[in-house]
PDB file of N, CA and C in Angstrom:
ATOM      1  N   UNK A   1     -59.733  -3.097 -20.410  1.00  0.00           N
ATOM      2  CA  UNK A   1     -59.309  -3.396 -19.060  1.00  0.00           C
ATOM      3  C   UNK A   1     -58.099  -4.323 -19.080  1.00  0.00           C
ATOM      4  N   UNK A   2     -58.302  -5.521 -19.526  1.00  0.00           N
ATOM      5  CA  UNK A   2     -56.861  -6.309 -20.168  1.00  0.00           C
ATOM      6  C   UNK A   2     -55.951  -5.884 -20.212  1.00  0.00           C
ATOM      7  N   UNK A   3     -55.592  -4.665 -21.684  1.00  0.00           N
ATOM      8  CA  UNK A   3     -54.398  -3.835 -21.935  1.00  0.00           C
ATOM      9  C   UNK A   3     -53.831  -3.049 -20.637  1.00  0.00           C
ATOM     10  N   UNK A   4     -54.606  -2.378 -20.392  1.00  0.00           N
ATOM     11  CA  UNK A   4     -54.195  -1.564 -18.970  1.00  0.00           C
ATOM     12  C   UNK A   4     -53.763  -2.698 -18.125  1.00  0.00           C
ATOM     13  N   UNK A   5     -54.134  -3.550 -18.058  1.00  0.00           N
ATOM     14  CA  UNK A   5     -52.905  -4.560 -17.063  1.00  0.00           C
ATOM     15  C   UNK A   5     -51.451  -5.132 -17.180  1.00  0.00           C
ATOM     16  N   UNK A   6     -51.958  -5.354 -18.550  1.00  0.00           N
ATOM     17  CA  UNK A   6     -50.623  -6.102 -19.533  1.00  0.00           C
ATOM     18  C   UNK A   6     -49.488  -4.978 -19.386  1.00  0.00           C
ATOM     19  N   UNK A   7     -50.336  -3.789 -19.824  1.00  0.00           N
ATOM     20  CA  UNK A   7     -48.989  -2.244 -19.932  1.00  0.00           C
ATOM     21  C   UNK A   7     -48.168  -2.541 -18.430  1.00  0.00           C
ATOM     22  N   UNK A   8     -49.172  -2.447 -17.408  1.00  0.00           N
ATOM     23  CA  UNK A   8     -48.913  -2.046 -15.697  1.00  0.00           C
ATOM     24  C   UNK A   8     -47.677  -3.245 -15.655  1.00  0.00           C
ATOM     25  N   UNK A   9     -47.947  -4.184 -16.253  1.00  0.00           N
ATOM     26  CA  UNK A   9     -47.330  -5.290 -15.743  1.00  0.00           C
ATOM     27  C   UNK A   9     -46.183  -5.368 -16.612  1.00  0.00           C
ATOM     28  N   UNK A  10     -46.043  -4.898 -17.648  1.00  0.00           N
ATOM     29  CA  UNK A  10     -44.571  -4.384 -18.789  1.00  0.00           C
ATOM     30  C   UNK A  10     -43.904  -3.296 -17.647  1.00  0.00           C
ATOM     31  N   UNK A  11     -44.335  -2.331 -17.405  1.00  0.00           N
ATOM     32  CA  UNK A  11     -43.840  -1.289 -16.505  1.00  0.00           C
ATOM     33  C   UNK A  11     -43.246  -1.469 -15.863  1.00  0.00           C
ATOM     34  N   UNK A  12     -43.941  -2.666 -14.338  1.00  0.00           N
ATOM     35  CA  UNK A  12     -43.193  -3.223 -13.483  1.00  0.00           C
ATOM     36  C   UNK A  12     -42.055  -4.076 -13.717  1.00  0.00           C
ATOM     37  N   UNK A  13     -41.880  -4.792 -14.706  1.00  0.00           N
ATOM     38  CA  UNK A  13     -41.061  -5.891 -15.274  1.00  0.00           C
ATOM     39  C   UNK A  13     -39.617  -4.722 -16.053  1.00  0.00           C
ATOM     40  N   UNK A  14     -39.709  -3.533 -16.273  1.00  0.00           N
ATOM     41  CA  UNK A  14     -38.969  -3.236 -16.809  1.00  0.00           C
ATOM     42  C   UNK A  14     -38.229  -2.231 -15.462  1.00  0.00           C
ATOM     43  N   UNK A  15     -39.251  -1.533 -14.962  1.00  0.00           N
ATOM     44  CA  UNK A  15     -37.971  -0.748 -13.770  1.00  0.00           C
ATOM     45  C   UNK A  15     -37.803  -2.014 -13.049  1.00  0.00           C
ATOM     46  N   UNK A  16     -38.146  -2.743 -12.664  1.00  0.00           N
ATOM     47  CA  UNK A  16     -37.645  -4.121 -11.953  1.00  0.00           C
ATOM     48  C   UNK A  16     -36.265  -4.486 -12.261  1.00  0.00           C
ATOM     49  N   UNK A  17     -36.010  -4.836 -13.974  1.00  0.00           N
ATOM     50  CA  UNK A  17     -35.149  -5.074 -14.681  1.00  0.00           C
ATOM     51  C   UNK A  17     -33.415  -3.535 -14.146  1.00  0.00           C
ATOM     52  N   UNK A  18     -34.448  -2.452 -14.590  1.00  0.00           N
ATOM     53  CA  UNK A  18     -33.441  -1.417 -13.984  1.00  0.00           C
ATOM     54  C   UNK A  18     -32.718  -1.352 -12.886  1.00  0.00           C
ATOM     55  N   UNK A  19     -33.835  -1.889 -11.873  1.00  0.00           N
ATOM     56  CA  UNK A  19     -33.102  -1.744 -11.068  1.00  0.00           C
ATOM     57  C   UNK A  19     -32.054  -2.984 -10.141  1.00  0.00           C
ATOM     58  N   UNK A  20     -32.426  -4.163 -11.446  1.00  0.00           N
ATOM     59  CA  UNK A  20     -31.544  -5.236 -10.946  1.00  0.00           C
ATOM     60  C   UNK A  20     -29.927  -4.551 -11.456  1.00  0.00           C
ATOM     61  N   UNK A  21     -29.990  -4.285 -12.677  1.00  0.00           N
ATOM     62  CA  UNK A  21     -28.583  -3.158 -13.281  1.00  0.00           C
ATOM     63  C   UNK A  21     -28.130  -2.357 -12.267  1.00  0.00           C
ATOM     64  N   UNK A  22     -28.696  -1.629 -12.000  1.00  0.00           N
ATOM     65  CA  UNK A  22     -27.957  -0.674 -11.199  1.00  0.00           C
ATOM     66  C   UNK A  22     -27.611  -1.316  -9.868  1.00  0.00           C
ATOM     67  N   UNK A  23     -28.315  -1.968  -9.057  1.00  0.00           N
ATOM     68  CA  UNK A  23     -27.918  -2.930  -7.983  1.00  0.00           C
ATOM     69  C   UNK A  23     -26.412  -3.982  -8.517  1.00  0.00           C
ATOM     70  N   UNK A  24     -26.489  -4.517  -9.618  1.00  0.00           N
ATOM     71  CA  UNK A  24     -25.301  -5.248 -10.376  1.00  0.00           C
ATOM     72  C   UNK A  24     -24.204  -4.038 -10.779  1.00  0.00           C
ATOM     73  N   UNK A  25     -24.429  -2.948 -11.516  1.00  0.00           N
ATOM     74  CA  UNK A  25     -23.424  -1.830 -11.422  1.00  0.00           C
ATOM     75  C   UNK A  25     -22.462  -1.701 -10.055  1.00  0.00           C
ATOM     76  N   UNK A  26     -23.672  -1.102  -8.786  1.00  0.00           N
ATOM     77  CA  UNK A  26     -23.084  -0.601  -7.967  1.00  0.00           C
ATOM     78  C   UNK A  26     -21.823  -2.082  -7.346  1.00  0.00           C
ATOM     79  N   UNK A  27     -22.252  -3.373  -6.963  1.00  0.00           N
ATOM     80  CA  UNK A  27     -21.892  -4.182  -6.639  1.00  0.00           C
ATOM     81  C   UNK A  27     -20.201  -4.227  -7.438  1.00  0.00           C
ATOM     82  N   UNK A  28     -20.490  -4.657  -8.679  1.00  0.00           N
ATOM     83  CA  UNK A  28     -19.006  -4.663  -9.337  1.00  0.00           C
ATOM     84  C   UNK A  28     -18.150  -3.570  -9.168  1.00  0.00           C
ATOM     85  N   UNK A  29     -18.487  -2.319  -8.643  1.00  0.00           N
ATOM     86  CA  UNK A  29     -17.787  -1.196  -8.530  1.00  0.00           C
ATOM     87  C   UNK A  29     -16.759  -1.491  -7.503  1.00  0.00           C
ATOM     88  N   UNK A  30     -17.684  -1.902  -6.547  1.00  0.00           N
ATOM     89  CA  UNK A  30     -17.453  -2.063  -4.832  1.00  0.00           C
ATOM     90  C   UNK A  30     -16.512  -3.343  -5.391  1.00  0.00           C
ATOM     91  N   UNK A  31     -16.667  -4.008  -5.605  1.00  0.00           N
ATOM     92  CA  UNK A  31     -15.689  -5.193  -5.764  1.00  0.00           C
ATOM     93  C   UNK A  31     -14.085  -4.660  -6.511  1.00  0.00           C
ATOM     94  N   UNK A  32     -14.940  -4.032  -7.825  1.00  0.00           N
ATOM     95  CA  UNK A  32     -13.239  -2.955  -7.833  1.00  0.00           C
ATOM     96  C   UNK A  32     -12.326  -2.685  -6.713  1.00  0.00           C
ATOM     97  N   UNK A  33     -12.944  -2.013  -6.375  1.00  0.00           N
ATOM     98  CA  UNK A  33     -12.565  -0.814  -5.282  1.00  0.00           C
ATOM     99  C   UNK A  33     -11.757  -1.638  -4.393  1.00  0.00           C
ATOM    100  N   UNK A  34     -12.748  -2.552  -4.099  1.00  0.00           N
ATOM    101  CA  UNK A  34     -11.880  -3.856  -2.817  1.00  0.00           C
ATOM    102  C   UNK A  34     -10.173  -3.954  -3.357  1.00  0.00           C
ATOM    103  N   UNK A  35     -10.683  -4.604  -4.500  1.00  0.00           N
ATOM    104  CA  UNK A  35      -9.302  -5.245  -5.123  1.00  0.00           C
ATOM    105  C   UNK A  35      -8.132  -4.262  -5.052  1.00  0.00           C
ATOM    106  N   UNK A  36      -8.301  -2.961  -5.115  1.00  0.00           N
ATOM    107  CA  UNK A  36      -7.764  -1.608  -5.355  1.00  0.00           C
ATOM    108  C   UNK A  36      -6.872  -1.511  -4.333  1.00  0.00           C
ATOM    109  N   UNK A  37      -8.116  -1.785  -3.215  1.00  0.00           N
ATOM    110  CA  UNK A  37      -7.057  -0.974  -1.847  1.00  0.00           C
ATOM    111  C   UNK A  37      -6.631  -2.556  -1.403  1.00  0.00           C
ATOM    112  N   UNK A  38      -6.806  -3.541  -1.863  1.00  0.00           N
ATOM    113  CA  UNK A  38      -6.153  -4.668  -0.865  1.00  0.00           C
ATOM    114  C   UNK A  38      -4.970  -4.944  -1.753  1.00  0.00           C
ATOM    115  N   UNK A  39      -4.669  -4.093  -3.072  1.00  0.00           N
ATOM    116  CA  UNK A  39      -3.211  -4.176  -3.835  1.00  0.00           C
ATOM    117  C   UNK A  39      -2.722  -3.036  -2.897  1.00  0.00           C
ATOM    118  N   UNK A  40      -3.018  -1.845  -2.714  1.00  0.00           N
ATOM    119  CA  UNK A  40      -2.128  -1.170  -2.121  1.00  0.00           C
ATOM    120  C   UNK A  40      -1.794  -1.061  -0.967  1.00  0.00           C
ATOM    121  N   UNK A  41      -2.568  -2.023  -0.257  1.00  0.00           N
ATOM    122  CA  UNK A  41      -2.215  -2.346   1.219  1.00  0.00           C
ATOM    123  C   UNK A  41      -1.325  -2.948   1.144  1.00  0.00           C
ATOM    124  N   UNK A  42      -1.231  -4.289   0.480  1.00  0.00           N
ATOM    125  CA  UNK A  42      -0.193  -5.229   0.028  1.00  0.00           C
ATOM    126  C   UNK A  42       1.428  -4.524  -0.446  1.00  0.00           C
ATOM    127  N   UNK A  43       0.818  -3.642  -0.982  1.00  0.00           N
ATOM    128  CA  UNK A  43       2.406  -2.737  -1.640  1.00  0.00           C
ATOM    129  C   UNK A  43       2.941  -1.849  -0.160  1.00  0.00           C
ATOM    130  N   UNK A  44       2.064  -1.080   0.326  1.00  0.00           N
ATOM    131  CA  UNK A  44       2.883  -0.530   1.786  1.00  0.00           C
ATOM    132  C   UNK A  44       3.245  -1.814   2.512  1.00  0.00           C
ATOM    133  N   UNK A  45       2.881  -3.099   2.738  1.00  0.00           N
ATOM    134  CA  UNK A  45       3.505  -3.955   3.929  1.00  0.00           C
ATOM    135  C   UNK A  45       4.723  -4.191   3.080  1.00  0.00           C
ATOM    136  N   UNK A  46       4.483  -4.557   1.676  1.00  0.00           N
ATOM    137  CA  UNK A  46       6.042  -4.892   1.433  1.00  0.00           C
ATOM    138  C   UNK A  46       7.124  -3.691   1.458  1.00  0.00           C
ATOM    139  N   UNK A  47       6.751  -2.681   1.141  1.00  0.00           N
ATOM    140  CA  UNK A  47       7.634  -1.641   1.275  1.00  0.00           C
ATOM    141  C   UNK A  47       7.813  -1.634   2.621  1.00  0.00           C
ATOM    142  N   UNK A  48       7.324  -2.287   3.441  1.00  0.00           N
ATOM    143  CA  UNK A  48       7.842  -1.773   5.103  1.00  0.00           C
ATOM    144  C   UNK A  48       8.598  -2.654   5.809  1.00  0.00           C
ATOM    145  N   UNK A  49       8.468  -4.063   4.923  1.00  0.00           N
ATOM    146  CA  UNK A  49       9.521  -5.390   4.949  1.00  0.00           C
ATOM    147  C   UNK A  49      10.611  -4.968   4.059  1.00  0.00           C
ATOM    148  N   UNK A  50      10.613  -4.528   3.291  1.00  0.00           N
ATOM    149  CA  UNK A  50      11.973  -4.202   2.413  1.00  0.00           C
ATOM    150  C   UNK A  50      12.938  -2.944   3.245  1.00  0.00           C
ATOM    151  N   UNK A  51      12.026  -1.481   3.918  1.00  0.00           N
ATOM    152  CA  UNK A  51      12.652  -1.131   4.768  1.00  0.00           C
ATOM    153  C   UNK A  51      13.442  -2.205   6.139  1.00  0.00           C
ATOM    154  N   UNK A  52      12.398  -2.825   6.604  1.00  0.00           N
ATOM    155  CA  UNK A  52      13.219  -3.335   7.565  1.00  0.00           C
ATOM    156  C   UNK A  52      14.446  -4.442   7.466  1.00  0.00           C
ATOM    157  N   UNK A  53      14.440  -5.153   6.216  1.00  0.00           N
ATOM    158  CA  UNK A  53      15.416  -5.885   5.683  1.00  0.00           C
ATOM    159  C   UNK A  53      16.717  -5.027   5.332  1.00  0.00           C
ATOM    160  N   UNK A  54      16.251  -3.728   4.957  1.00  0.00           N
ATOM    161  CA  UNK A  54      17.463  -2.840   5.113  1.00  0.00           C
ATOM    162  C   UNK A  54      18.218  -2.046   5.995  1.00  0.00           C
ATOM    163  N   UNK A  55      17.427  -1.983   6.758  1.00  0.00           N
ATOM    164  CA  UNK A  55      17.390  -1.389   8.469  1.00  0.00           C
ATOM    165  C   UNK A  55      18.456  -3.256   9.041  1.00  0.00           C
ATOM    166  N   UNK A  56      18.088  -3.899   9.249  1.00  0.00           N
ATOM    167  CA  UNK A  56      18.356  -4.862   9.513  1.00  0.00           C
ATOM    168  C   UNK A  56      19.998  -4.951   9.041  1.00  0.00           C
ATOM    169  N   UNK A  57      20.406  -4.813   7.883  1.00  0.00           N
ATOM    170  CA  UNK A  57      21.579  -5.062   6.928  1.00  0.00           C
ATOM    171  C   UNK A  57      22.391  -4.141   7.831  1.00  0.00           C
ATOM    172  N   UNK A  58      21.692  -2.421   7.669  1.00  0.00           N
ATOM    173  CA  UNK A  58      22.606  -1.950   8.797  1.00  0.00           C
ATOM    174  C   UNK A  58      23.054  -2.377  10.177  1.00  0.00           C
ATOM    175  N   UNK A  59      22.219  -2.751  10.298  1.00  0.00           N
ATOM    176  CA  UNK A  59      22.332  -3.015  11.909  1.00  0.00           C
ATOM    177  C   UNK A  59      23.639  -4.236  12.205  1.00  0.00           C
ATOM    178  N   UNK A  60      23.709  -4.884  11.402  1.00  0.00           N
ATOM    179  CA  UNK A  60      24.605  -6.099  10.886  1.00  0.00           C
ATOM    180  C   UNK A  60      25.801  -5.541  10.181  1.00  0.00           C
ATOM    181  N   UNK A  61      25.750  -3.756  10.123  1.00  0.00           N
ATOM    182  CA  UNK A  61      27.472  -3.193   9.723  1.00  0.00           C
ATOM    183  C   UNK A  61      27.376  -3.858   8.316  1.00  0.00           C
ATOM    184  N   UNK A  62      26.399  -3.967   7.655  1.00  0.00           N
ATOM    185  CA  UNK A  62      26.507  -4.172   5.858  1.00  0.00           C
ATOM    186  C   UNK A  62      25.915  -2.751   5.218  1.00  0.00           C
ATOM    187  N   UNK A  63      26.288  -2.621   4.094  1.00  0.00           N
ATOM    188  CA  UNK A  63      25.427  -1.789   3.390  1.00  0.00           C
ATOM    189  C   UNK A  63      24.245  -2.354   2.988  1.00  0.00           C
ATOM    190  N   UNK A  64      22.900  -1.345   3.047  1.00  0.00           N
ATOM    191  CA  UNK A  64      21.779  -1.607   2.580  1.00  0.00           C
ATOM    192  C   UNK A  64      22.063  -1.481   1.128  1.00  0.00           C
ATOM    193  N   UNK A  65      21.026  -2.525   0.310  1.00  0.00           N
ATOM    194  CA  UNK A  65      21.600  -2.289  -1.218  1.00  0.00           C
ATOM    195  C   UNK A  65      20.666  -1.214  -1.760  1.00  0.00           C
ATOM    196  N   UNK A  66      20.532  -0.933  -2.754  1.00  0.00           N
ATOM    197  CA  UNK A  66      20.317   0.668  -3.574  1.00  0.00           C
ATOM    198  C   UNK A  66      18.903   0.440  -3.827  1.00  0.00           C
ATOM    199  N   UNK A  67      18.272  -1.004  -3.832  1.00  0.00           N
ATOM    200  CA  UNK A  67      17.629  -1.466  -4.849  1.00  0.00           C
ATOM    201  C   UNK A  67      16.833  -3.030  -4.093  1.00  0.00           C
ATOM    202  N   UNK A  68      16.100  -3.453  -3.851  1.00  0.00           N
ATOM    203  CA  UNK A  68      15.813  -4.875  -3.112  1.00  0.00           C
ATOM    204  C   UNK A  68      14.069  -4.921  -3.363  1.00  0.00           C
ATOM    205  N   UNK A  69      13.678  -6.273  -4.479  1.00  0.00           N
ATOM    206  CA  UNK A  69      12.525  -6.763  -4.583  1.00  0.00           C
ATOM    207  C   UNK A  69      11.819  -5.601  -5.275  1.00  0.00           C
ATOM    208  N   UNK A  70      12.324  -4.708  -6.011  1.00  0.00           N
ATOM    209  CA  UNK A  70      11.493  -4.096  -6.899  1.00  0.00           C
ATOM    210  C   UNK A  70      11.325  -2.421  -6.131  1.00  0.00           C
ATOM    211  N   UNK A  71      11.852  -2.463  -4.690  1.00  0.00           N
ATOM    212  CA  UNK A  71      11.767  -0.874  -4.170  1.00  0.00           C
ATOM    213  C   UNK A  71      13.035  -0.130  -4.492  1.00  0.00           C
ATOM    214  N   UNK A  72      13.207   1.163  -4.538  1.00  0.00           N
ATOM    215  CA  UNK A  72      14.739   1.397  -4.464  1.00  0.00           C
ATOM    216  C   UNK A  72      14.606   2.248  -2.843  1.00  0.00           C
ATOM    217  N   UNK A  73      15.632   1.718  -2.248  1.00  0.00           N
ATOM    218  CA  UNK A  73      16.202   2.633  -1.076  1.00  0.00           C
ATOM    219  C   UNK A  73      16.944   3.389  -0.815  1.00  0.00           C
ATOM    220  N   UNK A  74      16.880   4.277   0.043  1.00  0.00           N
ATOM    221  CA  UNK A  74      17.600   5.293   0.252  1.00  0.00           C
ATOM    222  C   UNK A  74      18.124   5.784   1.875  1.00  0.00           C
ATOM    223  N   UNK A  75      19.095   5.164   2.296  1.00  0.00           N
ATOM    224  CA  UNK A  75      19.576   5.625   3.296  1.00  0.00           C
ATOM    225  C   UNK A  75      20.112   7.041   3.930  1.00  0.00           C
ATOM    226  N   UNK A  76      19.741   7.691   5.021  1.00  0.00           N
ATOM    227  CA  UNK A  76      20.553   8.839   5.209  1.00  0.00           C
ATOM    228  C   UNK A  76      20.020   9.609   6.469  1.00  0.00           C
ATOM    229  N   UNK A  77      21.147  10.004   7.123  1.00  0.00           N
ATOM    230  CA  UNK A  77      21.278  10.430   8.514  1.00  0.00           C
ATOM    231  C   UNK A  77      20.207  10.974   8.691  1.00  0.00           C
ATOM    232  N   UNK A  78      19.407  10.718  10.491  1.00  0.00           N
ATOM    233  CA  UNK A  78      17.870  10.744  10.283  1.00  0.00           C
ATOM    234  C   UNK A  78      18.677  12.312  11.689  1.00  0.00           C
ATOM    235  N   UNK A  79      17.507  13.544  11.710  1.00  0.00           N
ATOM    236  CA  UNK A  79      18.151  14.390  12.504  1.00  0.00           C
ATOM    237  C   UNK A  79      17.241  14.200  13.715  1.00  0.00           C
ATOM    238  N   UNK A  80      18.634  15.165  14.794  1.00  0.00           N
ATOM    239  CA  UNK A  80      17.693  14.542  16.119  1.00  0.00           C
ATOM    240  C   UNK A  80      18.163  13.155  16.710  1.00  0.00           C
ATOM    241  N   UNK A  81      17.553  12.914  18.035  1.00  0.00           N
ATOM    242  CA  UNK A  81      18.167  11.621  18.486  1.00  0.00           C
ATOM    243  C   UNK A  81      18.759  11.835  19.826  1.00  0.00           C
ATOM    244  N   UNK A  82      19.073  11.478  20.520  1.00  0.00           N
ATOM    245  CA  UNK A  82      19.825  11.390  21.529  1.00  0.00           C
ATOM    246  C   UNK A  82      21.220  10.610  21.125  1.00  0.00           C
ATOM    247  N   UNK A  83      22.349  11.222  21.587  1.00  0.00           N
ATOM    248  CA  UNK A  83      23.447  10.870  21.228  1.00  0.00           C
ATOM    249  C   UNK A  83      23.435   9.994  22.069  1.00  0.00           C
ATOM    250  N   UNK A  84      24.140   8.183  21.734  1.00  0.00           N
ATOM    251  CA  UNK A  84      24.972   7.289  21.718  1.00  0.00           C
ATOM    252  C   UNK A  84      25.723   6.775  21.361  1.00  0.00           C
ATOM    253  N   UNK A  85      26.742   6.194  22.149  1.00  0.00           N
ATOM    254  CA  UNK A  85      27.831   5.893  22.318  1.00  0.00           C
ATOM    255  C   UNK A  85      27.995   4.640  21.017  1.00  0.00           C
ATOM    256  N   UNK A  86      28.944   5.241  20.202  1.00  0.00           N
ATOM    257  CA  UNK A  86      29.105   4.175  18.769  1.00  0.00           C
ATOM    258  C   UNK A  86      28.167   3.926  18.032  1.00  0.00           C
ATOM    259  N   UNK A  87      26.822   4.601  17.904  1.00  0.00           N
ATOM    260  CA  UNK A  87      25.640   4.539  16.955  1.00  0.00           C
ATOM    261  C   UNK A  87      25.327   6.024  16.680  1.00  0.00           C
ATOM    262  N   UNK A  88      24.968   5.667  15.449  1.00  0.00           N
ATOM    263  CA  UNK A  88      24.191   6.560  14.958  1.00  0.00           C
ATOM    264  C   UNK A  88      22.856   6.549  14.358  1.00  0.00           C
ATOM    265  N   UNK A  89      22.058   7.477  14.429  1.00  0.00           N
ATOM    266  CA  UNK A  89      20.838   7.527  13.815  1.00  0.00           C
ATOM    267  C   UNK A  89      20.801   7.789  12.127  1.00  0.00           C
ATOM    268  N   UNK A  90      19.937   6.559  11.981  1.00  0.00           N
ATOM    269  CA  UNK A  90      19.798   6.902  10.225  1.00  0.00           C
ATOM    270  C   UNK A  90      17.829   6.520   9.445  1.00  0.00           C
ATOM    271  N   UNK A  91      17.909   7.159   8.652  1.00  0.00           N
ATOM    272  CA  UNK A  91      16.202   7.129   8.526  1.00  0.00           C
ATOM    273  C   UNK A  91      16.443   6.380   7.018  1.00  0.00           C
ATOM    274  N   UNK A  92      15.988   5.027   7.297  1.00  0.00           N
ATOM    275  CA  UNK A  92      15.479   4.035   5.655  1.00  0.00           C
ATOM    276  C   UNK A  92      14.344   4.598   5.166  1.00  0.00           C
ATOM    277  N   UNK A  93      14.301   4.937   3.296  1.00  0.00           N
ATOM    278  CA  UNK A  93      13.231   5.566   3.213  1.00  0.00           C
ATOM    279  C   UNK A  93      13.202   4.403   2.065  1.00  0.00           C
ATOM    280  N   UNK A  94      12.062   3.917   1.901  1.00  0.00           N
ATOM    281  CA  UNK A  94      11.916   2.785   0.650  1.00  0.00           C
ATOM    282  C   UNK A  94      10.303   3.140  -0.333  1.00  0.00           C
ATOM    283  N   UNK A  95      10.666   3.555  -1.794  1.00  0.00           N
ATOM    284  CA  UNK A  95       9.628   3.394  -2.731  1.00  0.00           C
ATOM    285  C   UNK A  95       9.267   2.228  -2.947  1.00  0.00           C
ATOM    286  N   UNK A  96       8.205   1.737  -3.008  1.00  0.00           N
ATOM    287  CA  UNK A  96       8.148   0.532  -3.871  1.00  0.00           C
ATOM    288  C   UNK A  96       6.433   0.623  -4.506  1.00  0.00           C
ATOM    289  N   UNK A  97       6.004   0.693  -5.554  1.00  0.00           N
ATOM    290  CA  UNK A  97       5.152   1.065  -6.710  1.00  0.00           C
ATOM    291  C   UNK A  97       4.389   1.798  -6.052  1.00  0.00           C
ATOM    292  N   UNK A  98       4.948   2.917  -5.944  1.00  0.00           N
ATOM    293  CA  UNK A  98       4.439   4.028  -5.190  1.00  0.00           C
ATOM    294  C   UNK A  98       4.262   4.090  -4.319  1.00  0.00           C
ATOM    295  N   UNK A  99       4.373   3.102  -3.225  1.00  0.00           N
ATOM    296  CA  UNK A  99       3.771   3.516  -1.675  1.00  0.00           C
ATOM    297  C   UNK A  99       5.174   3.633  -0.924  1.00  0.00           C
ATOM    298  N   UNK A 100       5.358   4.240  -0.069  1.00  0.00           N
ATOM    299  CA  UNK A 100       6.674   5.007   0.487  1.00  0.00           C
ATOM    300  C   UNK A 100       6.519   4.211   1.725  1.00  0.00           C
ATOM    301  N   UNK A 101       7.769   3.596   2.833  1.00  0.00           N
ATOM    302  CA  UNK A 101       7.482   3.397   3.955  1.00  0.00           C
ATOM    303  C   UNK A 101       9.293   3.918   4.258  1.00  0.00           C
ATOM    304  N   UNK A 102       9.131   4.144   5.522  1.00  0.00           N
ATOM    305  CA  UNK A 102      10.052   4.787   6.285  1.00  0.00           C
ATOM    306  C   UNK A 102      10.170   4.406   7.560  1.00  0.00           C
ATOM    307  N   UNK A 103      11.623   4.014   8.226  1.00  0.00           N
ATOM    308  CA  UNK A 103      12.407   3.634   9.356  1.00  0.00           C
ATOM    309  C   UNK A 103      13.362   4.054  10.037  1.00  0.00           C
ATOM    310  N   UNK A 104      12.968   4.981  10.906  1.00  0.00           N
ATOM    311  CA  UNK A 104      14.454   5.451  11.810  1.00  0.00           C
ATOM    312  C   UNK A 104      15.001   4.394  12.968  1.00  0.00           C
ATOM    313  N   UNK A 105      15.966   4.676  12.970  1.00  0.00           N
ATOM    314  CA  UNK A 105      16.649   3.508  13.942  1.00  0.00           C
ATOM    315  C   UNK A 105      18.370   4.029  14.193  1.00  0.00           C
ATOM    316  N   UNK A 106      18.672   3.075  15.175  1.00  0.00           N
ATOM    317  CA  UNK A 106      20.259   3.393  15.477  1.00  0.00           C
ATOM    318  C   UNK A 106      20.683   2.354  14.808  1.00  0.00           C
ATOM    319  N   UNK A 107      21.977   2.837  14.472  1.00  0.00           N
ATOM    320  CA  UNK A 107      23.234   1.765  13.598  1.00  0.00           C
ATOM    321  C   UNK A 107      24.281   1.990  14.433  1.00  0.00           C
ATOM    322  N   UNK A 108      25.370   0.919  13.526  1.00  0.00           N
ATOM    323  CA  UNK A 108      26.637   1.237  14.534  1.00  0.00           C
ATOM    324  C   UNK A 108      26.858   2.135  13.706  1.00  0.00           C
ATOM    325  N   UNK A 109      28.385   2.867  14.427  1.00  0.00           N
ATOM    326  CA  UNK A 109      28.811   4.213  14.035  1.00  0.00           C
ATOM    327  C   UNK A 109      29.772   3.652  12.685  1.00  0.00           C
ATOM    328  N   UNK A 110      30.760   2.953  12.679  1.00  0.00           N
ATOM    329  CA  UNK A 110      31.535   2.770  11.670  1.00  0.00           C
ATOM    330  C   UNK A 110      30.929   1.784  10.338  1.00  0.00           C
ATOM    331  N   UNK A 111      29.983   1.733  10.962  1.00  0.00           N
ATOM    332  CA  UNK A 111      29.433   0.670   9.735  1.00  0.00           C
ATOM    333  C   UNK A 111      29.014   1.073   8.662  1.00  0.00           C
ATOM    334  N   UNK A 112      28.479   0.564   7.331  1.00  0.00           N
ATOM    335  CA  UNK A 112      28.444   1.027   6.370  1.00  0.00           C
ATOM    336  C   UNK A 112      27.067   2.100   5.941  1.00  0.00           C
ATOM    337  N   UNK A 113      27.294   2.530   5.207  1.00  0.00           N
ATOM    338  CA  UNK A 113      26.545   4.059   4.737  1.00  0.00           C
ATOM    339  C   UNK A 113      25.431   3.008   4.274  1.00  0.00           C
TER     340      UNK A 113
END
């Protein structure tokens, strides 16, 4: 009668044990995961500040530079628009570690590419 308890009570103590693991597995996963998407959230806002810092440059009749904080940009006539008077429409497209953000807007007309 003893043994049969001692076993019952090894039994319980060991899926117990299991299932503290797998409860600790799943947990660290989820904590991954967090870290994962709150880097790549972080990477689209900056890519969408680096667009607008370049959007901005235009707007100020400078050239946007090729290249700013690790994205490269790419300027170029966005289609469509309603025509105005001394502006033109242009669409900022900015990589930055993979996440893409994009800005259409009016510029002046003679200002830089």
């Amino acid at each position: 009668m003893n043994t049969s308890r001692r076993a019952f009570f090894l039994m319980d103590t060991i899926i117990g044990l299991v299932i503290a693991g797998i409860l600790g597995l799943v947990l660290v996963v989820a904590i991954t995961k967090t870290g994962q998407t709150d880097r790549r959230l972080g990477d689209g806002a900056t890519a969408a500040r680096i667009a607008q810092r370049a959007m901005a440059a235009l707007h100020d009749g400078r050239p946007a530079p090729a290249d700013l904080d690790g994205g490269t940009i790419e300027v170029r006539p966005a289609a469509g628009g309603t025509k105005v008077a001394d502006k033109r429409w242009v669409e900022v497209v900015v990589n930055y570690q993979g996440r893409r953000a994009t800005l259409v807007g009016l510029v002046p007309q003679g200002g830089a590419q």
